[in-house]
Protein backbone atom coordinates (compact mmCIF):
# COMPACT_ATOMS: atom_id res chain seq x y z
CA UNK A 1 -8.18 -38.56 23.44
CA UNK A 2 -6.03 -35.29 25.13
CA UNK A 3 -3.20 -36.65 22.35
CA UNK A 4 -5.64 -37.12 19.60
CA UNK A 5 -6.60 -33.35 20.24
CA UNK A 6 -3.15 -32.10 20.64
CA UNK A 7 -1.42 -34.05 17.39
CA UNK A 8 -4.44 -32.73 15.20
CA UNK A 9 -3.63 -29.05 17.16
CA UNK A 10 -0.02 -29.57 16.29
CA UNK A 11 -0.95 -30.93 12.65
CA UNK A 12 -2.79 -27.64 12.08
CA UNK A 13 -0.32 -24.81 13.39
CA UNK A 14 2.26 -26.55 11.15
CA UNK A 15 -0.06 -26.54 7.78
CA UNK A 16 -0.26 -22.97 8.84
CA UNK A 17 3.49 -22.05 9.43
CA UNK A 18 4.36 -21.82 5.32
CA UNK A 19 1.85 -18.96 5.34
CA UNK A 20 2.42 -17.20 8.67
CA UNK A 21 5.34 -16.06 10.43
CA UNK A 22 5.87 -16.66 14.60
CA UNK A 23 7.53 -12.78 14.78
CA UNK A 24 5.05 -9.49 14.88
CA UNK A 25 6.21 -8.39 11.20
CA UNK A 26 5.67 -9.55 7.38
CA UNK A 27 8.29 -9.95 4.92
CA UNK A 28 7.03 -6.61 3.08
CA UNK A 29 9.83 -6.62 0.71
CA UNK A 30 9.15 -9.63 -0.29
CA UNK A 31 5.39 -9.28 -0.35
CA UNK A 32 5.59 -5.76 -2.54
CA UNK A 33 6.51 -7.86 -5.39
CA UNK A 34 3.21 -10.07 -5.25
CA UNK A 35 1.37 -6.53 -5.72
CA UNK A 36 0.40 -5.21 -9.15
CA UNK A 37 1.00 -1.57 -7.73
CA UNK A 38 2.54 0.39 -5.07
CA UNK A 39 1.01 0.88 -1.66
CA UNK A 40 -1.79 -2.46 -2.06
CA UNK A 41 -0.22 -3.85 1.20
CA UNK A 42 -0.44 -0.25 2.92
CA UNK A 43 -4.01 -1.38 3.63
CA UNK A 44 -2.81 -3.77 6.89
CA UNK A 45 0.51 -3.08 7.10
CA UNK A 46 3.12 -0.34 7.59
CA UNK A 47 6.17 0.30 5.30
CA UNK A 48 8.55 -2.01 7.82
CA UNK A 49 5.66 -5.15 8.02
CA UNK A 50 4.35 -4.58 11.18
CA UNK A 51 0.20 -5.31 11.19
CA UNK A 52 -2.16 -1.95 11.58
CA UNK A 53 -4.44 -2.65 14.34
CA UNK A 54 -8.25 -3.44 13.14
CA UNK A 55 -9.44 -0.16 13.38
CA UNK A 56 -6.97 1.38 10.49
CA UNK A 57 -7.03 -1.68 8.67
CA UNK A 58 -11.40 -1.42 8.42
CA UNK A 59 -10.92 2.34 8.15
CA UNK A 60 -8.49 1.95 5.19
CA UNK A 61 -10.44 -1.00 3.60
CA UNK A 62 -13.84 1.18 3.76
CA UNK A 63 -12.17 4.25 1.87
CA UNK A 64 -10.43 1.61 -0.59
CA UNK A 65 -11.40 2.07 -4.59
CA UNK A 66 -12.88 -0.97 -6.08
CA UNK A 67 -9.64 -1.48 -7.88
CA UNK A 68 -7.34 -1.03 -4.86
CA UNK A 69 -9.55 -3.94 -3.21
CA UNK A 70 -9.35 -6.18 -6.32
CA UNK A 71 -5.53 -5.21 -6.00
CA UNK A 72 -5.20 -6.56 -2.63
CA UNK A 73 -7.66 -9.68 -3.19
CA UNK A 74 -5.10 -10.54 -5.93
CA UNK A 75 -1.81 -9.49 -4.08
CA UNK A 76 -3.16 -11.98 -1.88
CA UNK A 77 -3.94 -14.81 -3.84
CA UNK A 78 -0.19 -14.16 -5.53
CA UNK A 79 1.14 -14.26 -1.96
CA UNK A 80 0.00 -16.98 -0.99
CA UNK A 81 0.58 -19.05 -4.00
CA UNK A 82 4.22 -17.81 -3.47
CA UNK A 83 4.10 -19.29 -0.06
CA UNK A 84 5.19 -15.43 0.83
CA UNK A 85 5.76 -15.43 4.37
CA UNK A 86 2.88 -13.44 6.45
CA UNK A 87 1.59 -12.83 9.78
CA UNK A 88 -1.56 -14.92 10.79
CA UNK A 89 -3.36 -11.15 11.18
CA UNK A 90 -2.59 -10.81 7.29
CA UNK A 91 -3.65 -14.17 6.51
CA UNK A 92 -7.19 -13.62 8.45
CA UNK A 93 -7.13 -10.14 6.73
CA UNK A 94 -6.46 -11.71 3.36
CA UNK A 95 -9.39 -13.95 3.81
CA UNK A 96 -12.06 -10.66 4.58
CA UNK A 97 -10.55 -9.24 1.40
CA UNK A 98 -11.41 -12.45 -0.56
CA UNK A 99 -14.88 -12.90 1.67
CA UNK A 100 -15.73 -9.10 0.17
C-alpha cells in the first residue's frame, strides 16, 4: 500500500514538473512573450522571476483593471499551453486568476 501511495505521489510531481520549476524563480523572459502587454506578469512576479509573497500578489490582483485580469487569465492559458516553465506559486496563482 506505502508503494502504491508513493508511485501515484511520484506519478503526480512528475505530471507537474513541465509546468513548474524546482528553483525559487520563473523563466520571465520567456513568460513576457505569452503576455499580450507589458507588465501582465508584474501581478506575482518581479522583473527577475522571483514570486511576490501573497499579500502583494492579492493587493495587486484587487487594484487590477478588468482587462489587466483578462490579460493575465490569458497570459496564463498561453503559458501553459507553451509548457512555459513556472513556479508551482504561479501555477496555483494562475489557477485563482482563471477561478475569478
Amino acid at each position: 500500500m506505502k508503494k502504491i501511495i508513493a508511485a501515484t505521489a511520484m506519478t503526480m510531481l512528475f505530471a507537474t514538473g513541465a509546468f513548474a520549476q524546482t528553483a525559487d524563480m520563473n523563466a520571465r523572459g520567456e513568460l513576457d512573450g505569452f503576455a499580450s502587454e507589458p507588465g501582465v506578469w508584474d501581478m506575482m512576479m518581479d522583473s527577475e522571476g522571483k514570486d511576490l509573497d501573497d499579500a502583494t500578489f492579492k493587493t495587486n490582483w484587487d487594484a487590477a483593471s478588468d482587462e489587466q485580469k483578462a490579460s493575465l487569465k490569458e497570459a496564463c492559458v498561453q503559458a501553459q499551453a507553451g509548457n512555459a516553465q513556472v513556479t508551482a506559486m504561479v501555477t496555483s496563482r494562475c489557477q485563482v486568476a482563471s477561478d475569478n
